[in-house]
Structure formats: structure tokens, C-alpha cells
C-alpha atoms as a PDB file:
ATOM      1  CA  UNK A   1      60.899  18.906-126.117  1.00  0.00           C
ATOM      2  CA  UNK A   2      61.716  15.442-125.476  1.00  0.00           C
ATOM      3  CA  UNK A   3      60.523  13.976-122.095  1.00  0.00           C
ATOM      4  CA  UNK A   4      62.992  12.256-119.986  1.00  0.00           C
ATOM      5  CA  UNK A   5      62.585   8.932-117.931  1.00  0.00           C
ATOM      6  CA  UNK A   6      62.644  10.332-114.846  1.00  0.00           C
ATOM      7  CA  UNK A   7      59.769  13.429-115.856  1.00  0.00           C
ATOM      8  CA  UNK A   8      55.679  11.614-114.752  1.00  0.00           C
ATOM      9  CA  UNK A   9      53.688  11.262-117.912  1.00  0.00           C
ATOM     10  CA  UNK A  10      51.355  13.361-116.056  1.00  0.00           C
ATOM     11  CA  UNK A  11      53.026  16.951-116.053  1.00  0.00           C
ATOM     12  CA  UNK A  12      53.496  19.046-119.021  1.00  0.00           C
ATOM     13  CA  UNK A  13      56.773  20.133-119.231  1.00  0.00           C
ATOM     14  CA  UNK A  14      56.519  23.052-121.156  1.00  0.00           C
ATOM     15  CA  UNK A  15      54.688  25.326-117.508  1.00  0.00           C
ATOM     16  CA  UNK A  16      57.096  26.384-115.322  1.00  0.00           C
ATOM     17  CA  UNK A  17      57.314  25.016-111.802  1.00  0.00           C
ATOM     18  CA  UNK A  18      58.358  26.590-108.639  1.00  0.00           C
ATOM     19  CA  UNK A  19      59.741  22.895-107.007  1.00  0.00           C
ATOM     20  CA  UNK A  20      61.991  22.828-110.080  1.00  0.00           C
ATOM     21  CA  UNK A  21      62.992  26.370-110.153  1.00  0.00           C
ATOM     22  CA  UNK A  22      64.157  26.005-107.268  1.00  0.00           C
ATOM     23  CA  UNK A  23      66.186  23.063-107.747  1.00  0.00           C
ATOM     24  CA  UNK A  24      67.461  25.375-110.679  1.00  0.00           C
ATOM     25  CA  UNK A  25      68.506  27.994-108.559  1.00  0.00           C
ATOM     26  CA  UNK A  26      70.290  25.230-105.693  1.00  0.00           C
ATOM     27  CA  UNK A  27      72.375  23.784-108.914  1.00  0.00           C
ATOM     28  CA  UNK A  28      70.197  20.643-109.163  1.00  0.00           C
ATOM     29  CA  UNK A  29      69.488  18.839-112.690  1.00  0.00           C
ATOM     30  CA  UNK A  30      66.086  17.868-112.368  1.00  0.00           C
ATOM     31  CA  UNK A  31      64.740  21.019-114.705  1.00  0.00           C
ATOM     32  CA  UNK A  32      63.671  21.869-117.663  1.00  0.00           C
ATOM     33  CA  UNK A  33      64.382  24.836-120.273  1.00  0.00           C
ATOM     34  CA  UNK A  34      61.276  26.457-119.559  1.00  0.00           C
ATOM     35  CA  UNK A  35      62.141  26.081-115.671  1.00  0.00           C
ATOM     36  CA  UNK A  36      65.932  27.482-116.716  1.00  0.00           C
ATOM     37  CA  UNK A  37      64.038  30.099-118.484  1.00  0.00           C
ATOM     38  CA  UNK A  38      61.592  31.752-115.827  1.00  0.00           C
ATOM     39  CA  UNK A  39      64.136  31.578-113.175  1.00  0.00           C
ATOM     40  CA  UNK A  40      66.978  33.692-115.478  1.00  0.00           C
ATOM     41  CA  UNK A  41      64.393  36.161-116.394  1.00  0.00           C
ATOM     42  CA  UNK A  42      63.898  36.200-112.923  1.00  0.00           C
ATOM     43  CA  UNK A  43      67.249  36.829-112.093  1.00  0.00           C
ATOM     44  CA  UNK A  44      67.701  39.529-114.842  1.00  0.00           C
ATOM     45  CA  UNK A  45      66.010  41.721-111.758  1.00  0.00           C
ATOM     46  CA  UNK A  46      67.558  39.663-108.675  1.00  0.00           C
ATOM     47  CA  UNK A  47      70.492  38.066-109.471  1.00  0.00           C
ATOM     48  CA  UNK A  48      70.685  36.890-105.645  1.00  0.00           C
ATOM     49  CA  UNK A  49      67.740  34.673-106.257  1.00  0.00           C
ATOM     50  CA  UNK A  50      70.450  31.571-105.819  1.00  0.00           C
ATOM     51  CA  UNK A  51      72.164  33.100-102.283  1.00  0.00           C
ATOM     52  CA  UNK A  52      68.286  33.352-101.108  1.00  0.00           C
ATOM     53  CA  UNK A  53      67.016  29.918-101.799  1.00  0.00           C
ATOM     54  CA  UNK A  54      70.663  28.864-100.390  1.00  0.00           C
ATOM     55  CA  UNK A  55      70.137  30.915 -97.214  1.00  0.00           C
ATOM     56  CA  UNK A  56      66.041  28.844 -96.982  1.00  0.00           C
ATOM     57  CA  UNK A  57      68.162  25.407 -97.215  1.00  0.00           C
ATOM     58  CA  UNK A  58      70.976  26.386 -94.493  1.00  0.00           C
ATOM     59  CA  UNK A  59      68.318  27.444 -92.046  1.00  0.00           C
ATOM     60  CA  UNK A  60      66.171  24.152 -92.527  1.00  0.00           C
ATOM     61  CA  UNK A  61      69.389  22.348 -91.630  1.00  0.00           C
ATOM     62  CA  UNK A  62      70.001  24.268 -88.694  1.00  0.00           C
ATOM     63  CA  UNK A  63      65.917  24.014 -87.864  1.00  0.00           C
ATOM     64  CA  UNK A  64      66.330  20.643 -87.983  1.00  0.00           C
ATOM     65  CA  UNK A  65      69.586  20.210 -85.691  1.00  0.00           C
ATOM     66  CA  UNK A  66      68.140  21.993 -83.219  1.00  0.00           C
ATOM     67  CA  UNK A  67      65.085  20.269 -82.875  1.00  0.00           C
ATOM     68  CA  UNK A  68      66.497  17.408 -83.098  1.00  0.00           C
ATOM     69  CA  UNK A  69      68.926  18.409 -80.633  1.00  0.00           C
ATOM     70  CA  UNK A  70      65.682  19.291 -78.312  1.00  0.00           C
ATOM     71  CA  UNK A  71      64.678  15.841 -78.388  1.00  0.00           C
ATOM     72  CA  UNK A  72      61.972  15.942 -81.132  1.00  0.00           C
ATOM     73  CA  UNK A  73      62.378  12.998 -83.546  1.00  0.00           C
ATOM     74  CA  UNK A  74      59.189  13.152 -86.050  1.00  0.00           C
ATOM     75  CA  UNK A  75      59.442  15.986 -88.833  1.00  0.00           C
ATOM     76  CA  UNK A  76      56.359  16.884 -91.033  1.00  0.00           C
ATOM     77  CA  UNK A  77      58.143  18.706 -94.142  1.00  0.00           C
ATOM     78  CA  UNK A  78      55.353  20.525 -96.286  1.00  0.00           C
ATOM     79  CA  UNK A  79      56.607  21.703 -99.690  1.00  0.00           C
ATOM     80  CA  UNK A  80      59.454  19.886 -99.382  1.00  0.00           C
ATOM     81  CA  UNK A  81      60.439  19.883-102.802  1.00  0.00           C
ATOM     82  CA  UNK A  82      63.125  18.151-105.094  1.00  0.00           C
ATOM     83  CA  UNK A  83      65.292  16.301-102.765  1.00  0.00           C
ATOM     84  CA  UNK A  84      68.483  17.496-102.836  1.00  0.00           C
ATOM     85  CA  UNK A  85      71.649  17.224-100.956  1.00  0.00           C
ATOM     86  CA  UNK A  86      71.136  17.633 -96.687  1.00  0.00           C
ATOM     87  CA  UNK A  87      67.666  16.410 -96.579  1.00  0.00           C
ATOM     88  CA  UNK A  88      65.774  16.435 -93.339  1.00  0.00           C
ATOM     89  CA  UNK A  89      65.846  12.553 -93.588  1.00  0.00           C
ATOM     90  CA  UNK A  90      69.571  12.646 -93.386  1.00  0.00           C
ATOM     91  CA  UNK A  91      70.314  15.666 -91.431  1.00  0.00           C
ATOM     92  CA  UNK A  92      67.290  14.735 -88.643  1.00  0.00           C
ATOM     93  CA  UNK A  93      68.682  10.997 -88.979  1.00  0.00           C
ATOM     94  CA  UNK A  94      72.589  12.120 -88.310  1.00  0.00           C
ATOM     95  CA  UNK A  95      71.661  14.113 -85.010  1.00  0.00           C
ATOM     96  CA  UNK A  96      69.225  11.821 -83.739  1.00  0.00           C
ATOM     97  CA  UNK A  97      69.328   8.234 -85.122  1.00  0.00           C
ATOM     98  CA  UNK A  98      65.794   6.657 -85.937  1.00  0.00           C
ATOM     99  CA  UNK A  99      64.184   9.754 -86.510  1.00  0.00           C
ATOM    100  CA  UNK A 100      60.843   9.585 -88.823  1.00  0.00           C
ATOM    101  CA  UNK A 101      60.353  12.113 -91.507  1.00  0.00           C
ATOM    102  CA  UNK A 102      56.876  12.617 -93.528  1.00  0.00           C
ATOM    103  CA  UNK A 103      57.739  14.853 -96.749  1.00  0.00           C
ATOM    104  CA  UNK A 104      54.922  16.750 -98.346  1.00  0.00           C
ATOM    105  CA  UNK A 105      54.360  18.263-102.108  1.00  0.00           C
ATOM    106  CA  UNK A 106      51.855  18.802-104.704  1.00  0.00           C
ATOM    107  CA  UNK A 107      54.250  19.047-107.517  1.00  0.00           C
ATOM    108  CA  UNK A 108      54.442  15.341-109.277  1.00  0.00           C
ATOM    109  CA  UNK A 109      58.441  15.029-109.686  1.00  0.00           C
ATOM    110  CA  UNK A 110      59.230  16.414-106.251  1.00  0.00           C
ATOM    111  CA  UNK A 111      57.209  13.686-105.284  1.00  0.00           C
ATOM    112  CA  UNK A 112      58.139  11.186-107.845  1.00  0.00           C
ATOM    113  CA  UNK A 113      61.905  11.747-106.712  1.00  0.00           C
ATOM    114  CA  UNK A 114      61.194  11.476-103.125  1.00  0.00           C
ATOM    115  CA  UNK A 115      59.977   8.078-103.877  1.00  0.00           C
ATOM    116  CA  UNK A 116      62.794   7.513-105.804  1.00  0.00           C
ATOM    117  CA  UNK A 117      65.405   8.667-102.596  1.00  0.00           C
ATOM    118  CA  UNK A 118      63.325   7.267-100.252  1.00  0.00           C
ATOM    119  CA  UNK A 119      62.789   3.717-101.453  1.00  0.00           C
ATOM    120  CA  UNK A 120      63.263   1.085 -99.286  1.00  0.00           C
ATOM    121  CA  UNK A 121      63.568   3.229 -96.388  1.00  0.00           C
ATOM    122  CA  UNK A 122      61.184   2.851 -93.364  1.00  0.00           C
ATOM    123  CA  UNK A 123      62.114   5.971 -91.670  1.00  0.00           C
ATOM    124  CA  UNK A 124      60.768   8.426 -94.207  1.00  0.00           C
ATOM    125  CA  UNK A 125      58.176   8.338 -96.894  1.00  0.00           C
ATOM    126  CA  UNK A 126      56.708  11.235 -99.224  1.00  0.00           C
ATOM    127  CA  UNK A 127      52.819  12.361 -99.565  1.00  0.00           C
ATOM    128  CA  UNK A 128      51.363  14.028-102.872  1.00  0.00           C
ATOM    129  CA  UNK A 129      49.367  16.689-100.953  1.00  0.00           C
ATOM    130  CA  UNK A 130      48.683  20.535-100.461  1.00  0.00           C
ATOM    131  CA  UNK A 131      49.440  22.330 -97.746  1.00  0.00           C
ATOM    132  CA  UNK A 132      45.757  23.890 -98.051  1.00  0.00           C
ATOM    133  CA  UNK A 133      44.240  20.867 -97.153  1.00  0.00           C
ATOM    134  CA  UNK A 134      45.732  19.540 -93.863  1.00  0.00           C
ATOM    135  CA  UNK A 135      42.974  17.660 -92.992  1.00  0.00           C
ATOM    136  CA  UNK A 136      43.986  15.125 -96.302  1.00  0.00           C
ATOM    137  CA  UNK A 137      47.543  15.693 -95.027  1.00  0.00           C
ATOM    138  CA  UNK A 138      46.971  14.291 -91.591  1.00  0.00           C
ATOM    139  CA  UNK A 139      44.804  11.585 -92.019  1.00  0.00           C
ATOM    140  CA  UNK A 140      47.255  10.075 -95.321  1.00  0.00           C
ATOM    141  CA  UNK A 141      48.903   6.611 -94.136  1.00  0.00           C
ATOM    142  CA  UNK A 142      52.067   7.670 -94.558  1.00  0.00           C
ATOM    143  CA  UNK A 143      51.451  10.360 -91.761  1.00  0.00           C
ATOM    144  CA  UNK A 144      49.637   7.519 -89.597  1.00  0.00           C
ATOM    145  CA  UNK A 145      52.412   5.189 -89.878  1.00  0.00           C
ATOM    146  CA  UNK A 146      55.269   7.107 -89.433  1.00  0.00           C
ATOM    147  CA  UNK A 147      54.107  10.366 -87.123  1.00  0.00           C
ATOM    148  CA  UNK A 148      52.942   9.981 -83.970  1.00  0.00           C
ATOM    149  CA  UNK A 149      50.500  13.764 -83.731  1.00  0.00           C
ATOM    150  CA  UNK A 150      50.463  12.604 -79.221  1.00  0.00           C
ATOM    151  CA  UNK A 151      54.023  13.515 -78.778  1.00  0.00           C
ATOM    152  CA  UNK A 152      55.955  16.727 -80.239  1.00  0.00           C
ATOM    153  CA  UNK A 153      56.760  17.175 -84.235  1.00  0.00           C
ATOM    154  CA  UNK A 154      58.655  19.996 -85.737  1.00  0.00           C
ATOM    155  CA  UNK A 155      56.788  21.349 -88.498  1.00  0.00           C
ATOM    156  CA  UNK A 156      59.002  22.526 -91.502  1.00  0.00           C
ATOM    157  CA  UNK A 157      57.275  25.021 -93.889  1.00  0.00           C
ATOM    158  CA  UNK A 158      60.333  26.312 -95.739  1.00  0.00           C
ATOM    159  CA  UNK A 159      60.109  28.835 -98.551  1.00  0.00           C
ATOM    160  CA  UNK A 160      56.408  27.367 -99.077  1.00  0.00           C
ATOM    161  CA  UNK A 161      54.082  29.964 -97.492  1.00  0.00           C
ATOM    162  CA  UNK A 162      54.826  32.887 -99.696  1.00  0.00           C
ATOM    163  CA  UNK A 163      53.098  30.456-102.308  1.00  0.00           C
ATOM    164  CA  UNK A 164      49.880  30.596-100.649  1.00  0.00           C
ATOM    165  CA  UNK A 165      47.665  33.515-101.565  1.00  0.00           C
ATOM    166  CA  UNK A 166      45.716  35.786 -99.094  1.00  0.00           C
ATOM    167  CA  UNK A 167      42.133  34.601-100.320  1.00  0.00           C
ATOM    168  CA  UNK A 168      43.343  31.285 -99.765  1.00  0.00           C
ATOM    169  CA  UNK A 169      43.985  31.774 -96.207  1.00  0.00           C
ATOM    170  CA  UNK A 170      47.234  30.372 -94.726  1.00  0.00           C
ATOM    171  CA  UNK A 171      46.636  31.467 -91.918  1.00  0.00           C
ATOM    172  CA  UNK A 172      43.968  29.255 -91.634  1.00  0.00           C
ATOM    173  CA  UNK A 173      45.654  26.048 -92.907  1.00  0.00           C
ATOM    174  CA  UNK A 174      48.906  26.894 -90.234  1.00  0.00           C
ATOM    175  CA  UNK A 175      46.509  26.922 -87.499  1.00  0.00           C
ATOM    176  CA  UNK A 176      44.562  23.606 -88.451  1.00  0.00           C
ATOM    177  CA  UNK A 177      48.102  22.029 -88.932  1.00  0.00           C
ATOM    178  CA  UNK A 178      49.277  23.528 -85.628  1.00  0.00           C
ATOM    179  CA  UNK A 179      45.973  22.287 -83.630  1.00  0.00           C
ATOM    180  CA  UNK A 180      47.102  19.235 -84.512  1.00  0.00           C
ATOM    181  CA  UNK A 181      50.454  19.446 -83.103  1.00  0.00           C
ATOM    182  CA  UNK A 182      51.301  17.883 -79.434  1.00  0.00           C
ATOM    183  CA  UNK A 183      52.737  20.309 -76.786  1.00  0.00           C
ATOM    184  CA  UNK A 184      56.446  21.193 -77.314  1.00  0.00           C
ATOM    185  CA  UNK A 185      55.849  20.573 -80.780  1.00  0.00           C
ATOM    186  CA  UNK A 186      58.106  23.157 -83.351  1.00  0.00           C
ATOM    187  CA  UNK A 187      56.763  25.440 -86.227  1.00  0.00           C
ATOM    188  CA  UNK A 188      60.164  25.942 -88.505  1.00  0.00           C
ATOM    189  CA  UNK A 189      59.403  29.063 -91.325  1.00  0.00           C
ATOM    190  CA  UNK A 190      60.898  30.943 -93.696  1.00  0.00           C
ATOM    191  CA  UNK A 191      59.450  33.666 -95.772  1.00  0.00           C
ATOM    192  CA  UNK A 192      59.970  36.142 -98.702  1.00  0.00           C
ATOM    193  CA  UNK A 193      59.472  39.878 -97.741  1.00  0.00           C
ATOM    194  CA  UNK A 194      60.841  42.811 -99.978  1.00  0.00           C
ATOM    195  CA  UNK A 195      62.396  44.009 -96.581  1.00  0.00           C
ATOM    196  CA  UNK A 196      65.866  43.068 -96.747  1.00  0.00           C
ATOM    197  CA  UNK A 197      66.480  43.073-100.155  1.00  0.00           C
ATOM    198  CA  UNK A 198      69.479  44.486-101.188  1.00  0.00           C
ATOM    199  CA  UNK A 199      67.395  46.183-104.009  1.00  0.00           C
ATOM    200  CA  UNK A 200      64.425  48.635-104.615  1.00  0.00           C
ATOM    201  CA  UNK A 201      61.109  47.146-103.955  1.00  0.00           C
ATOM    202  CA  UNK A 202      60.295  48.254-107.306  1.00  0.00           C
ATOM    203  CA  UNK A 203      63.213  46.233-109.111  1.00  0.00           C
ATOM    204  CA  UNK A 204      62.805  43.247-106.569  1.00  0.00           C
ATOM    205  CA  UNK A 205      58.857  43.620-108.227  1.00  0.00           C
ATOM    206  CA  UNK A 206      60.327  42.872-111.425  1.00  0.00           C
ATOM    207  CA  UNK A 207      61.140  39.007-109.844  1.00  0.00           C
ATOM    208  CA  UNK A 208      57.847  39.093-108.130  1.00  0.00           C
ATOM    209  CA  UNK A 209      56.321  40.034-111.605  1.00  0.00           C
ATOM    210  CA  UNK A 210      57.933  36.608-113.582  1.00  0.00           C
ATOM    211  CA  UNK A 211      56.138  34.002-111.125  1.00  0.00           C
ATOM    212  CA  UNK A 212      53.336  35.746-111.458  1.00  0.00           C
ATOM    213  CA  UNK A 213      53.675  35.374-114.772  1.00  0.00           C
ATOM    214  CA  UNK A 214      53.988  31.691-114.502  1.00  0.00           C
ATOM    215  CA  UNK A 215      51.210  31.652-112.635  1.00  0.00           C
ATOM    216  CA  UNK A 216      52.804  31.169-109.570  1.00  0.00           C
ATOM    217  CA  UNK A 217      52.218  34.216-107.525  1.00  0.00           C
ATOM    218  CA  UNK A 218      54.865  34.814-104.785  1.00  0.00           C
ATOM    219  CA  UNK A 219      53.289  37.001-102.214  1.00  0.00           C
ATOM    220  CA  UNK A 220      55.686  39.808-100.720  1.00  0.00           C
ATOM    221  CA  UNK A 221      54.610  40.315 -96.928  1.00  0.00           C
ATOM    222  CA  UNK A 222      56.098  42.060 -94.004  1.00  0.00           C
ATOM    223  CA  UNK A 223      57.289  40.828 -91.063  1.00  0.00           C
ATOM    224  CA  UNK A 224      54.559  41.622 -89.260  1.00  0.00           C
ATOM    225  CA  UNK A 225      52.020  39.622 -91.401  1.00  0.00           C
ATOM    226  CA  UNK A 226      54.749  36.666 -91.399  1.00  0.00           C
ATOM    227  CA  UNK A 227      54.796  37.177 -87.429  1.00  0.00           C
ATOM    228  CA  UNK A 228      51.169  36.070 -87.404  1.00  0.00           C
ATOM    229  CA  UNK A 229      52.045  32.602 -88.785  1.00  0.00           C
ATOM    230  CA  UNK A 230      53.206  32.194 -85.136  1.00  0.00           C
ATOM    231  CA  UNK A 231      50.398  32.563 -83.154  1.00  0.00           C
ATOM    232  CA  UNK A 232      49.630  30.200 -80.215  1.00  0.00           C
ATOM    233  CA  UNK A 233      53.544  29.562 -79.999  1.00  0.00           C
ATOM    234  CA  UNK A 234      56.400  31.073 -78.560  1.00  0.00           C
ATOM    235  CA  UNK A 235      58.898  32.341 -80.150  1.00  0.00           C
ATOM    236  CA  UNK A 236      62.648  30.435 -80.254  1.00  0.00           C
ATOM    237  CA  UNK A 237      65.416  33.027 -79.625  1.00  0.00           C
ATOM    238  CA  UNK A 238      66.150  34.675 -81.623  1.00  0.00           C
ATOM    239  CA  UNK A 239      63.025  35.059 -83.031  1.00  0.00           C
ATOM    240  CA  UNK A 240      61.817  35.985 -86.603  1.00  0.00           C
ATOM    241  CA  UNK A 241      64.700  37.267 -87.808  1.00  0.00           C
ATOM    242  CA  UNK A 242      67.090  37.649 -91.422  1.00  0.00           C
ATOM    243  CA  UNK A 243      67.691  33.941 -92.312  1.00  0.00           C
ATOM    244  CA  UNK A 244      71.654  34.030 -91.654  1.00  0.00           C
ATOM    245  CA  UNK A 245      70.854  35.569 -88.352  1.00  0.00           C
ATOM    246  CA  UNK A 246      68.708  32.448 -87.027  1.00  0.00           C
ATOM    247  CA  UNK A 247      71.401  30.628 -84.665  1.00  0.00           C
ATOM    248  CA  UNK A 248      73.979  30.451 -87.263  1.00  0.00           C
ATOM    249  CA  UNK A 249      76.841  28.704 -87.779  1.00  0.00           C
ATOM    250  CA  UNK A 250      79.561  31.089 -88.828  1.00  0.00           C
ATOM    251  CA  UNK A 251      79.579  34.790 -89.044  1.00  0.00           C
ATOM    252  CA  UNK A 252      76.645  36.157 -90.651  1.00  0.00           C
ATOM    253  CA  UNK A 253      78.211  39.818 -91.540  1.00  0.00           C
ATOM    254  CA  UNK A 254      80.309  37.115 -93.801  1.00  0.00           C
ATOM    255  CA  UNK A 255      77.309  35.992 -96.054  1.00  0.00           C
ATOM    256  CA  UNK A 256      75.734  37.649 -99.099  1.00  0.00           C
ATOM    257  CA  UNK A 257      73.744  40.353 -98.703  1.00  0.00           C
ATOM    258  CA  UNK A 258      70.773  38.615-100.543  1.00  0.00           C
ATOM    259  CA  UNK A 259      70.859  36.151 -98.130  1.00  0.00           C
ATOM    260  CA  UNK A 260      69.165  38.526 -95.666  1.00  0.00           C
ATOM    261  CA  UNK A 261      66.029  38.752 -97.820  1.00  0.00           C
ATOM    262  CA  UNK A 262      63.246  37.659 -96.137  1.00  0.00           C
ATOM    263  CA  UNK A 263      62.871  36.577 -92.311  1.00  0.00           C
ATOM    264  CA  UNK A 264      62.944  32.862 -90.531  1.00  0.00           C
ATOM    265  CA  UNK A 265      61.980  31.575 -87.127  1.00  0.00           C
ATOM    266  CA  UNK A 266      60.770  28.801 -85.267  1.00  0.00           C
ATOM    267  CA  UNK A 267      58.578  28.428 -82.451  1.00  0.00           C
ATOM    268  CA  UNK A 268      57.469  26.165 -79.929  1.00  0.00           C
ATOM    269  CA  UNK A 269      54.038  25.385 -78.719  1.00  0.00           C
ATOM    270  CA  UNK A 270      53.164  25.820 -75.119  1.00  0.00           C
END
């Protein structure tokens, strides 16, 4: 397989990755067969894989209105992925002019393309980091210089969490990041849950089955277990609900039914 230019000489493009399946799935063209490959066998048992990870980026965008629209202006975006169209950058930056946005990944093109979108930008920059080490996070200088932790931040962790293992303990690394966070700051999540799929559990386990393959294991839970991710903050009406359903835009009995799989909220802390 021949390596393009814009592919680091540090990742092996023959492993699938979840920041370029992704992009896959959102239409993007920064993927490879192998990427093409895990997300269609994928799809062989949830062919609404696209509608879902286009339901994750509508409800980011509408996150990010409304906190702009609260008056927050610093965004910490961890897993941000392959940039695509309707960044936080430009949709924070549209509502509220001079907003500062810190995007975080672990995967070496998301972040070698976020340095490509964001060059020569001071209002944005990109860390190579992991969301289980907030600590590293925090204390990068991109952070330093461009988030200010003594006044609010809205916290994006969008389609990322469902990543994260049990024995790893997001939990954990949610609360350190949210410790961090200045009163009336903003937790913004989505998560993957088999409730809501417009499927068995058993054939939606067939999808679950290929990233696990890949060694990527996406970790079904319910809403109760996502409802933790929110503790020490109150709730945003109307609460964790179907993504569509999260202050939306249009009429949600309108969108496809995939799009309901999984739940998104946002809360604030006291």
C-alpha cells in the first residue's frame, strides 16, 4: 500500500483506526482501505453506522451554540478527531467571535491534520494526548496558553467515551478533568448504548464484534452507567436523552431511526 503525503511516517497504515473510520463513515477522504474495510464489515450488521456518527456531529454543533450562546468562550475538545466540516473552531468562533478552542487526540493524523487546519491560527491549536491522562492534558502549553481553567469551559467528549474500557476507569479520568473545571463550566457527551438501536442487540453485537476485532473495543453501556459521567453537575434540559432529541433544530420524528442510537447531554457545574 503506498503511503500518501499527508499519512505521519509514524503510523502503520495497514491497523484500522477509529479517528479515520469515522471520517469514513462522515464521507471524509482521509482513510485508508483497511479503514474502508472494518467500517463496511461493520456496516454489513448496522448499516446506520453513517446516520449515527452524523447524529454525534449535529449535536456537538448544537453543544457548542449553546454554550456559546451561554457566554462560555474556551472549548476543551477531547477525541476530537479528523477535522472535518463545522468544527468547534468555526462553529464556537461564528456564535461568539474570539472564542479559544484546545483540540485533543491520540491518533497521529487527526492530529497531524489539525495542525494542518489550524496553522497560523491563534485561536485554536491541537494536543497529541489521551483522554486517560488529564493531568498531561492540562498542564500541555497549548492548554496554558489558550484556556483559562479560572473561568467556565465547555468540555466536549463526543463519541470518545465508549472507547474507554471499564478497567481503565473513565469515570475516573471525567472527574479529574471536571475538578479542574471553573463553576458554570459545561460537560458536552455523547455515547453508544444498544438501547435505541433500531436492531437486535444481538445483530447490533455483530458491529460491536468488528472493533473489537480491530482492537478497538467499543463498550455498549446503558443509560444509567452513561448517567454517571455526570456526576457533580446538573443536568441541561433536556437531559440525557436520544441525540436528535437534545434541543434540536428541526423535527426529530423527521430523522433516521439510527440516529436515536445512543443518548447525549450536557451539564453544567454548580
Amino acid at each position: 500500500m503506498e503511503r500518501p503525503a499527508w499519512a505521519p511516517r509514524s503510523i502503520d497504515i495497514t491497523v484500522p483506526s477509529v479517528s479515520r473510520i469515522y471520517d469514513f463513515y462522515l464521507g471524509g477522504s482521509h482513510n485508508f482501505e483497511v479503514d474502508r474495510e472494518a467500517a463496511r464489515r461493520a456496516m454489513e450488521f448496522m448499516p446506520g453506522l453513517p446516520k449515527i456518527m452524523q447524529a454525534n456531529r449535529a449535536f456537538m454543533r448544537r453543544a457548542v451554540r449553546f454554550a456559546a450562546d451561554e457566554g462560555i468562550d474556551q472549548f476543551l475538545d477531547i477525541g476530537s478527531g479528523i477535522p472535518t466540516f463545522g468544527n468547534v473552531h468555526e462553529v464556537a468562533g461564528r456564535s461568539r467571535p474570539g472564542a479559544r478552542v484546545v483540540y485533543v487526540d491520540h491518533d497521529p493524523v487527526a492530529v497531524a491534520h489539525s495542525e494542518a487546519v489550524l496553522a497560523g491560527r491563534d485561536d485554536a491549536d491541537v494536543v497529541a494526548g489521551d483522554l486517560l491522562k488529564p493531568r498531561e492534558i492540562l498542564a500541555s502549553p497549548q492548554v496554558e496558553r489558550l484556556i483559562d481553567l479560572n473561568r467556565p469551559v465547555a468540555l466536549l467528549l463526543v463519541a470518545i467515551l465508549h472507547f474507554v474500557e471499564d478497567e481503565d476507569d473513565p469515570y475516573a479520568a471525567v472527574a479529574e478533568l471536571s475538578d479542574a473545571l471553573a463553576p458554570g463550566s459545561l460537560l458536552a457527551l455523547t455515547h453508544a448504548s444498544y438501547e435505541g438501536i433500531p436492531l437486535p442487540a444481538e445483530r447490533a453485537g455483530g458491529a460491536v464484534d468488528v472493533y473489537k476485532d480491530i482492537r478497538n473495543p467499543l463498550i455498549m453501556r446503558s443509560r444509567d452507567d452513561i448517567a454517571r459521567f455526570f456526576e457533580g453537575y446538573d443536568m441541561v434540559e433536556p437531559g440525557l436523552v436520544p441525540m436528535p432529541r437534545w434541543r434540536p433544530e428541526g423535527e426529530p420524528e423527521e430523522e433516521d431511526p439510527y440516529a436515536f442510537s445512543g443518548f447525549a447531554g450536557v451539564g453544567r457545574t454548580a
